[in-house]
C-alpha atoms as a PDB file:
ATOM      1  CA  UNK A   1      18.832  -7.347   3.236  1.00  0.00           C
ATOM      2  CA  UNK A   2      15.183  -6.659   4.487  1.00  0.00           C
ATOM      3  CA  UNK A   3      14.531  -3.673   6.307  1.00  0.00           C
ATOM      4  CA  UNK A   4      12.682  -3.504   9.249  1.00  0.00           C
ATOM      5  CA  UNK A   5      11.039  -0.453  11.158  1.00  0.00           C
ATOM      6  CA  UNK A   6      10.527  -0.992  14.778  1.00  0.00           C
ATOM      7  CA  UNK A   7       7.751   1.515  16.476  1.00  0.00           C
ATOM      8  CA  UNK A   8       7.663   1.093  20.250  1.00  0.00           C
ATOM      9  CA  UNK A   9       8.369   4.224  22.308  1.00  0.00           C
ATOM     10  CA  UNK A  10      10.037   1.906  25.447  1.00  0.00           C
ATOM     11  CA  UNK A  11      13.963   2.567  24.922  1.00  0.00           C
ATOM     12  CA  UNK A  12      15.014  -1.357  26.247  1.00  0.00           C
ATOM     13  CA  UNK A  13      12.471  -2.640  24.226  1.00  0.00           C
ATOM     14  CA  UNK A  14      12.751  -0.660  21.164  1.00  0.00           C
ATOM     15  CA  UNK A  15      16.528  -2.073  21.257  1.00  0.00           C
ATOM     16  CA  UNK A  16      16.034  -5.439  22.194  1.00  0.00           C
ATOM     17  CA  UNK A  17      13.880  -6.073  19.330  1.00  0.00           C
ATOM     18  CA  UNK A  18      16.397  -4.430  17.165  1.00  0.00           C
ATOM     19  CA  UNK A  19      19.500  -6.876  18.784  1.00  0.00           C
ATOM     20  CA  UNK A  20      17.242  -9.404  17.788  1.00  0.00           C
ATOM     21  CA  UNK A  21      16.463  -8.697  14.450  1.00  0.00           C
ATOM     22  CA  UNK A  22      19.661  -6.998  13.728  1.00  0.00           C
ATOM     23  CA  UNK A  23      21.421 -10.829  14.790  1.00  0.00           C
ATOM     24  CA  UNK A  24      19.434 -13.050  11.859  1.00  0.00           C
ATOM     25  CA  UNK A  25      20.359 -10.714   9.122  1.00  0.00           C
ATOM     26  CA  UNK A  26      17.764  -7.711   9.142  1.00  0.00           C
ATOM     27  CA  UNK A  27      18.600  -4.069   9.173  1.00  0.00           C
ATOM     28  CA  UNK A  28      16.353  -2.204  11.220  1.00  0.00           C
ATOM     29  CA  UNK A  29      15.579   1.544  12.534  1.00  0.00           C
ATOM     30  CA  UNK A  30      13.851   2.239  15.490  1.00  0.00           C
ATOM     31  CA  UNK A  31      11.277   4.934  15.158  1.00  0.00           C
ATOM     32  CA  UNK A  32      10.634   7.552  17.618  1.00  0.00           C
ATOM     33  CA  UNK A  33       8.844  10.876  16.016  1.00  0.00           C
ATOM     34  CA  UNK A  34       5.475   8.992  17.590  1.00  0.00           C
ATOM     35  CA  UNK A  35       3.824  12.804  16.739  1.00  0.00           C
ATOM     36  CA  UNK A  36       4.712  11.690  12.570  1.00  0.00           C
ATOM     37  CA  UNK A  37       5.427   8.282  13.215  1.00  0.00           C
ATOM     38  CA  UNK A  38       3.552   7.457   9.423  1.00  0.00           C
ATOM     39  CA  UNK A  39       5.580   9.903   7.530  1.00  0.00           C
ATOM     40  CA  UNK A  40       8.322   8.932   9.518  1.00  0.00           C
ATOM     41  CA  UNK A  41       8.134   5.064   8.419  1.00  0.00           C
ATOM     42  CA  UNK A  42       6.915   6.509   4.572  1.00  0.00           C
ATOM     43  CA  UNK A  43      10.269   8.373   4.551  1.00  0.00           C
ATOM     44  CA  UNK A  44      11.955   4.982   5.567  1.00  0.00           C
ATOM     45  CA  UNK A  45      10.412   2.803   2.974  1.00  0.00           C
ATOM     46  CA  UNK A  46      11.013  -0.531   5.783  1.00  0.00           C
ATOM     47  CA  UNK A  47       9.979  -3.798   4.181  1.00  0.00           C
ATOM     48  CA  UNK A  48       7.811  -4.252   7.141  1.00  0.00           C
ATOM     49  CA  UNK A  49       6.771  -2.212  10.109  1.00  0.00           C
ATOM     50  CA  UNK A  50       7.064  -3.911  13.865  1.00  0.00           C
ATOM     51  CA  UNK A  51       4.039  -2.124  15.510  1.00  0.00           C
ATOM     52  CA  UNK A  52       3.180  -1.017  19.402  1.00  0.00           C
ATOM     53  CA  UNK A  53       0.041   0.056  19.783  1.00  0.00           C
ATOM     54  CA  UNK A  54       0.417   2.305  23.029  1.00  0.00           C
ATOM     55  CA  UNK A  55       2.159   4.988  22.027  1.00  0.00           C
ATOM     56  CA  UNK A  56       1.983   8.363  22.537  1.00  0.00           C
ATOM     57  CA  UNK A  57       0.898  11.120  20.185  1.00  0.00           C
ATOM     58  CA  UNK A  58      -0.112   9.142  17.042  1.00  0.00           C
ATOM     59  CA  UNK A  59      -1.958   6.285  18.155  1.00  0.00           C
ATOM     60  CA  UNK A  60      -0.648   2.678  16.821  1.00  0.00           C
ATOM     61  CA  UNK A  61      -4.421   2.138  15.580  1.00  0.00           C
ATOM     62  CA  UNK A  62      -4.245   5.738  13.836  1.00  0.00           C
ATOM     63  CA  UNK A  63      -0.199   4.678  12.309  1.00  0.00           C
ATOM     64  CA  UNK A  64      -1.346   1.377  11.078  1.00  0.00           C
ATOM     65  CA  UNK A  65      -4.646   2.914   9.509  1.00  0.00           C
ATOM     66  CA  UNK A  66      -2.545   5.633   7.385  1.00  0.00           C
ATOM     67  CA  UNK A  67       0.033   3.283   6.420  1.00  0.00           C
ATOM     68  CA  UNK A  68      -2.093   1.209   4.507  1.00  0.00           C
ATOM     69  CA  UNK A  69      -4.241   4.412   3.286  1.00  0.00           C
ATOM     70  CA  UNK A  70      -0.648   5.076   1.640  1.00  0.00           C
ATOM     71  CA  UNK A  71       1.225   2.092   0.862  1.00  0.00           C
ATOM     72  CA  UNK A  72       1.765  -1.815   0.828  1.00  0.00           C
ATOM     73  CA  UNK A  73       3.871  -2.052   3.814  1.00  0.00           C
ATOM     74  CA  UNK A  74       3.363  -4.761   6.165  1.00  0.00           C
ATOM     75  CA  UNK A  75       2.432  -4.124   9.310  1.00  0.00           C
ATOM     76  CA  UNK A  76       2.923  -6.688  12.113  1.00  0.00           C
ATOM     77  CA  UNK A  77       1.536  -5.636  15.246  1.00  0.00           C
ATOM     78  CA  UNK A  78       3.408  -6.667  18.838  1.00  0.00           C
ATOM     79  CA  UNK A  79       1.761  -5.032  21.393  1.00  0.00           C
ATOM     80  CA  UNK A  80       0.720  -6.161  25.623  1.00  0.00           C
ATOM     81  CA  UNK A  81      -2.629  -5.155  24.836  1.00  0.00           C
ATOM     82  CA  UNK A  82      -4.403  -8.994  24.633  1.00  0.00           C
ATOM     83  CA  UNK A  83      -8.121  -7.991  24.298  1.00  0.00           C
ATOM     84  CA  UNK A  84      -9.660  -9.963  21.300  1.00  0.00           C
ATOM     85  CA  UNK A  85     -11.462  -6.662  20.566  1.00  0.00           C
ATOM     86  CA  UNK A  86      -7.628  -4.651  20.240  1.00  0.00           C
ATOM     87  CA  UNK A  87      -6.931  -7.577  17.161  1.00  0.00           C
ATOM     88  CA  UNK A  88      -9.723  -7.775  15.503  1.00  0.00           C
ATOM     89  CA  UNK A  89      -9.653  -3.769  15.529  1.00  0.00           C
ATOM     90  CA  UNK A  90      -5.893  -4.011  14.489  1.00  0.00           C
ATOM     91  CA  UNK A  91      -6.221  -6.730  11.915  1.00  0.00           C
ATOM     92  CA  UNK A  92      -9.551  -4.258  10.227  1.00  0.00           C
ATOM     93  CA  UNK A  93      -7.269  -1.430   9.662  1.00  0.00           C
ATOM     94  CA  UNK A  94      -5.001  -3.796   7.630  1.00  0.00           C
ATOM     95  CA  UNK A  95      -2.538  -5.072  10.176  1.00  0.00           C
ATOM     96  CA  UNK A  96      -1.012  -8.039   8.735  1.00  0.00           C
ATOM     97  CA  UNK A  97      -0.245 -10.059  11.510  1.00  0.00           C
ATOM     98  CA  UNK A  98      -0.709  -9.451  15.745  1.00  0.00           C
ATOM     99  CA  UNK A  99       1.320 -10.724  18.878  1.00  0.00           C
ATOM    100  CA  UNK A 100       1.061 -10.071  22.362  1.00  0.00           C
ATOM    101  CA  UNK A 101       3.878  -9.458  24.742  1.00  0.00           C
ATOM    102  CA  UNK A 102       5.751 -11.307  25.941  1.00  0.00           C
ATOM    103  CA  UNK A 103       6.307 -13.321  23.062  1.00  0.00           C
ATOM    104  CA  UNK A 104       9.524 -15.817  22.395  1.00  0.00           C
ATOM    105  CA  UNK A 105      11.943 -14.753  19.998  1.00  0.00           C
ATOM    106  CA  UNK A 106      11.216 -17.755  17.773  1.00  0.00           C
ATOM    107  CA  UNK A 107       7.924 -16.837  17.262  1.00  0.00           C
ATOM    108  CA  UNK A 108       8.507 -13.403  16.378  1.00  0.00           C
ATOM    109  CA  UNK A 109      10.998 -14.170  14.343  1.00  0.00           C
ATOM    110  CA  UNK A 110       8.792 -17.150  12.341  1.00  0.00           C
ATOM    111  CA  UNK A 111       5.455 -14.529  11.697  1.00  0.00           C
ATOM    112  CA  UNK A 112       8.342 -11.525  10.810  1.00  0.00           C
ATOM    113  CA  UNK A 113       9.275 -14.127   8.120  1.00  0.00           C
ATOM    114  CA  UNK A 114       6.006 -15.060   7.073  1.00  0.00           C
ATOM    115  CA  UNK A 115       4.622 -11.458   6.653  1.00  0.00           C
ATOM    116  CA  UNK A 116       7.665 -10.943   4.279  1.00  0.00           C
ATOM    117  CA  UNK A 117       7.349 -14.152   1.961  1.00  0.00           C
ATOM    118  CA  UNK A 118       3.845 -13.077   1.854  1.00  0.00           C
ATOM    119  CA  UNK A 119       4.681  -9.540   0.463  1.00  0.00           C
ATOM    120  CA  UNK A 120       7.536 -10.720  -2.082  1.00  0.00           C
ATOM    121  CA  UNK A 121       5.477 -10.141  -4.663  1.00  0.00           C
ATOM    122  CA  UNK A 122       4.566  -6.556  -4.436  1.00  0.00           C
ATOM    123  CA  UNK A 123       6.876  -5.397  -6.966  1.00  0.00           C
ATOM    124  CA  UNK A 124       3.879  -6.208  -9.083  1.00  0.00           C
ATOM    125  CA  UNK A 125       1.452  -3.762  -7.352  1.00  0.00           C
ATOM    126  CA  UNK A 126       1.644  -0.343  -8.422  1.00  0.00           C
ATOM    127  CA  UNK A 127       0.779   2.150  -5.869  1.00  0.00           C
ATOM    128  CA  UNK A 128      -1.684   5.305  -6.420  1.00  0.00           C
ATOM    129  CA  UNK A 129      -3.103   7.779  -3.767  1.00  0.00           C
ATOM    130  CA  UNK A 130      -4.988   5.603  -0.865  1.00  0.00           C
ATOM    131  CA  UNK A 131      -5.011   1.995  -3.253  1.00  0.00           C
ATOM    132  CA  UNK A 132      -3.295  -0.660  -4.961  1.00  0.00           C
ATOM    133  CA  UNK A 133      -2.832  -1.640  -8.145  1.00  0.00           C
ATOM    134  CA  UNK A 134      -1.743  -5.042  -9.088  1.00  0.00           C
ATOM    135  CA  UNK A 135      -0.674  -5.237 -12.870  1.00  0.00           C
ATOM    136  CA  UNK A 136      -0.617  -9.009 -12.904  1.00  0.00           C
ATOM    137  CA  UNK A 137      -4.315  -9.797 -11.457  1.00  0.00           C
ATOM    138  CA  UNK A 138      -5.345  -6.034 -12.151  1.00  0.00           C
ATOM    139  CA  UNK A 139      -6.761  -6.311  -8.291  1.00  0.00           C
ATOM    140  CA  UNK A 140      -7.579  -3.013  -6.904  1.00  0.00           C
ATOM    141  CA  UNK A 141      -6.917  -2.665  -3.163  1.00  0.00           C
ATOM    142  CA  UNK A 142      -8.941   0.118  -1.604  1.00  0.00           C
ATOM    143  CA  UNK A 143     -10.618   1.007   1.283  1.00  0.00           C
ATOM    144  CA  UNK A 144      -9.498  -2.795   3.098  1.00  0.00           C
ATOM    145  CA  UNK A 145     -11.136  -4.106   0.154  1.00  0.00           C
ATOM    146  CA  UNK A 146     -10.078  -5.609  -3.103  1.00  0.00           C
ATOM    147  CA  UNK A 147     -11.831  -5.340  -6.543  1.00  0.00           C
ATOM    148  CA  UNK A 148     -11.122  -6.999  -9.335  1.00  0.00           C
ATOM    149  CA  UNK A 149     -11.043  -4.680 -12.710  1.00  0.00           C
ATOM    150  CA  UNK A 150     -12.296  -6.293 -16.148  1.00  0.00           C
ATOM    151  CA  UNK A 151      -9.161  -6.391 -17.958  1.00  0.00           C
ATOM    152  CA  UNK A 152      -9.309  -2.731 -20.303  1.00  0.00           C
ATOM    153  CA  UNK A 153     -10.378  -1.384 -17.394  1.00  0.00           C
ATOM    154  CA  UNK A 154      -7.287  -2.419 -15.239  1.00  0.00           C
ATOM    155  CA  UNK A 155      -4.761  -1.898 -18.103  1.00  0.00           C
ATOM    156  CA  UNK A 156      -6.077   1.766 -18.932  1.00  0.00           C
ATOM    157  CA  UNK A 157      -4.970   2.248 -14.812  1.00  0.00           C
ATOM    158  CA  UNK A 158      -1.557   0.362 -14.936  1.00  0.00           C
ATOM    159  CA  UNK A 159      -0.734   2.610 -18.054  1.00  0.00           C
ATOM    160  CA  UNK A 160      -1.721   5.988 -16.204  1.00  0.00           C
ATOM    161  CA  UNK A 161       0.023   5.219 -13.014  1.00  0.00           C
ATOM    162  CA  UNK A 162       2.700   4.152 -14.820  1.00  0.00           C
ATOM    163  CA  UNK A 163       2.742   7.748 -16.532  1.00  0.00           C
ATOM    164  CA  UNK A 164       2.391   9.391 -13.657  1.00  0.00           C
ATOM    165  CA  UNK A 165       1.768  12.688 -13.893  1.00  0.00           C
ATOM    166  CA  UNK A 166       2.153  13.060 -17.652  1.00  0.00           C
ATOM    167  CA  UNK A 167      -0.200  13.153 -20.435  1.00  0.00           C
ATOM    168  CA  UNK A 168      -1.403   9.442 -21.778  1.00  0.00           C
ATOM    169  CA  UNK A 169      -2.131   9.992 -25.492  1.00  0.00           C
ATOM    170  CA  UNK A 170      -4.856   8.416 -26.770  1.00  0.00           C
ATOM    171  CA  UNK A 171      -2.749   6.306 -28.945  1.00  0.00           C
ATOM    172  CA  UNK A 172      -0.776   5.115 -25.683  1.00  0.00           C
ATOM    173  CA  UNK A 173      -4.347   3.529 -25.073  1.00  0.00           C
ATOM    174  CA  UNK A 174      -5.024   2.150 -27.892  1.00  0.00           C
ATOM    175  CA  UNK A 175      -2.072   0.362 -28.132  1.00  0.00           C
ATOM    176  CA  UNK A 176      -2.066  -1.107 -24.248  1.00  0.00           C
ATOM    177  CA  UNK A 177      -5.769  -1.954 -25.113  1.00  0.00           C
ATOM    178  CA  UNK A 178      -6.042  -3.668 -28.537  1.00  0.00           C
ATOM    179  CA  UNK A 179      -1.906  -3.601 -29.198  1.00  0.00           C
ATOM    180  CA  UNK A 180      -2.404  -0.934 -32.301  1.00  0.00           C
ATOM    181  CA  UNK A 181      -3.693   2.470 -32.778  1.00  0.00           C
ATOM    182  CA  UNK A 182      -4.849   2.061 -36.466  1.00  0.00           C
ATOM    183  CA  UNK A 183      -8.395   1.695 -37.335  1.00  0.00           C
ATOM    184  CA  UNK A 184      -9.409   1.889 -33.188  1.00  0.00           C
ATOM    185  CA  UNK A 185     -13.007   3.835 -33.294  1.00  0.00           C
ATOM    186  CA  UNK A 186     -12.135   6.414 -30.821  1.00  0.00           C
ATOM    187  CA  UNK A 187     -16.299   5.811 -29.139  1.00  0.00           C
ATOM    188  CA  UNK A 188     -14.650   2.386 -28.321  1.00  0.00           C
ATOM    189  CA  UNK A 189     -11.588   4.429 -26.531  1.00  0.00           C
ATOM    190  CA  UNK A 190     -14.343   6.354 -24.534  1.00  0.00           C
ATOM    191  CA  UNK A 191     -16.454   3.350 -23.803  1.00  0.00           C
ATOM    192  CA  UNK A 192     -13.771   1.325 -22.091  1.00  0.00           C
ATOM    193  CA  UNK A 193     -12.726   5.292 -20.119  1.00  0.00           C
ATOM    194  CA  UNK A 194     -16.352   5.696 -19.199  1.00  0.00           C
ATOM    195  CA  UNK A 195     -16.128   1.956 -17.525  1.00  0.00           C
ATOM    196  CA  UNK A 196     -13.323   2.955 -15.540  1.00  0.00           C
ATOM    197  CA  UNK A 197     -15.054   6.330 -14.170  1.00  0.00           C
ATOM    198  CA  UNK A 198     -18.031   4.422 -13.016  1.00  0.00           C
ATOM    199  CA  UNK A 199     -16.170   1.946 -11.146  1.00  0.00           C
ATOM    200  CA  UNK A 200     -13.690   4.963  -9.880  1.00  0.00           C
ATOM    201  CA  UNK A 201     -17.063   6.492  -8.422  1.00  0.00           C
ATOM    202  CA  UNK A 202     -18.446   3.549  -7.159  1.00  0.00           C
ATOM    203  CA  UNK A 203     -15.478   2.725  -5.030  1.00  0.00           C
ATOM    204  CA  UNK A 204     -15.069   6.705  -3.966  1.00  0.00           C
ATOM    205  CA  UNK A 205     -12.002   6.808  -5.783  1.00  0.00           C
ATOM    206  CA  UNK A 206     -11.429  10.944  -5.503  1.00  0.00           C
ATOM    207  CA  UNK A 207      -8.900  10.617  -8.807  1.00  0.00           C
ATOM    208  CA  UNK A 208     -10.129  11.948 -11.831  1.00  0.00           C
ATOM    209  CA  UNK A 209      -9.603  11.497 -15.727  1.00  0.00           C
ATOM    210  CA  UNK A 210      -9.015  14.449 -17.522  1.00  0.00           C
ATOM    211  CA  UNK A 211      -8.830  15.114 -21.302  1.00  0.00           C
ATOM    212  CA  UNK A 212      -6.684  17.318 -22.712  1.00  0.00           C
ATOM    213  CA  UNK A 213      -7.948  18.909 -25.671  1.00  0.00           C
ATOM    214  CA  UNK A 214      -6.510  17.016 -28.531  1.00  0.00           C
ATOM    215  CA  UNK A 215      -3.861  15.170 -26.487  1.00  0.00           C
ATOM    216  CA  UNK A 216      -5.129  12.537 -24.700  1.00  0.00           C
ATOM    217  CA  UNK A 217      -5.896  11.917 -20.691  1.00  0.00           C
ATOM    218  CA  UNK A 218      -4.106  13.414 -17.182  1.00  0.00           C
ATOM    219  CA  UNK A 219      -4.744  11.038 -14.700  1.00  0.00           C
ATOM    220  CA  UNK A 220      -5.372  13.896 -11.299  1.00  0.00           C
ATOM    221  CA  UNK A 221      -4.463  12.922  -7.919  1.00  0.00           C
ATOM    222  CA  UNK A 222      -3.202   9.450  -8.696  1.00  0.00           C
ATOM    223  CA  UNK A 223       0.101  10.300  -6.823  1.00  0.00           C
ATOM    224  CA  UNK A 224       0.610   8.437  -3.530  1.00  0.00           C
ATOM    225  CA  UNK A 225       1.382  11.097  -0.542  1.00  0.00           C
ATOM    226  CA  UNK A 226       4.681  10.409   0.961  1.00  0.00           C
END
């Protein structure tokens, strides 16, 4: 069952939208900490977020902005605010989709479905402090941009998010790079780690590779904040 968070600080709205969700099959919950509304829906983990953008405390421009600087939630905006400047604003920051109220049922209902089909494949993206990471394309999503990695560059980042933060031995590397860790040249190993930096610079990535004297790599600040 999909999970739904609804974000709209008008009580017979709020629950409207719910009945209506709620009555196809979705489970929802109706947020209303507008002052942490992010965390809020980050504690939640929804499937996809149902978004007002007048709202007091946090903005819905500010919510939608540090959802996708933290995750790969959807966000669908629904919102009375009909100025072409509000969506293309909205839509910048990463919104997914945007309606204005009033809007039929039907239509909500067909772009809440769309948005999802469109996310069912983010089990393969792998999810590190303000980007994306998918492991099948080895896209990077960053900054409301997406990067493609050369391919030892992307696999040395889907095997250190996928550690976490432990220590990725250098003949964890290796192997995820050239499938052995016999006869590897280790200025090969540092070639392919000095590609990544560059590109982790170039893109403002704050993260950081680390060596660990006689180890292998930490990966620093590569865990998303919650």
């Amino acid at each position: 069952m999909k999970h739904i968070a609804v974000v709209e600080d008008e009580d017979m709205m709020r629950e409207e939208l719910e009945a209506i969700l709620q009555k196809v099959g979705y489970q929802t919950s109706g947020i209303t900490d507008f002052e942490n509304a992010a965390a809020a829906i980050l504690a939640a983990s929804p499937d996809l977020v149902l978004l007002d953008l007048n709202l007091p405390g946090m903005g819905g421009f500010q919510i939608c902005r540090e959802l996708k600087q933290k995750s790969s939630i959807p966000v669908l905006v629904l919102t009375s605010r009909d100025q072409l400047q509000d969506e293309l604003h909205a839509l910048d920051l990463g919104a997914d989709e945007f309606l204005t109220k009033p809007c039929r049922k039907e239509r909500l209902l067909a772009r809440v479905s769309n948005v999802l089909k469109r996310y069912e494949g983010r089990n393969n993206l792998l999810e590190g402090n303000g980007f994306l990471l998918d492991r099948q394309t080895y896209t990077l999503y960053i900054h409301n941009q997406s990067v493609i990695l050369p391919q030892n560059q992307g696999k040395i980042l889907e095997i250190f998010l996928e550690h976490g933060s432990d220590i990725v031995t250098k003949e964890e590397l290796c192997i995820a790079l050239w499938g052995t860790a016999e006869f590897i040249d280790e200025n090969a190993l540092q070639v392919n780690l000095t590609r990544l930096k560059k590109t982790m610079a170039n893109l403002d990535m704050p993260q950081q590779i680390l060596p660990v004297r006689g180890v292998g790599y930490r990966f620093v600040g590569q865990t998303a904040e919650r």
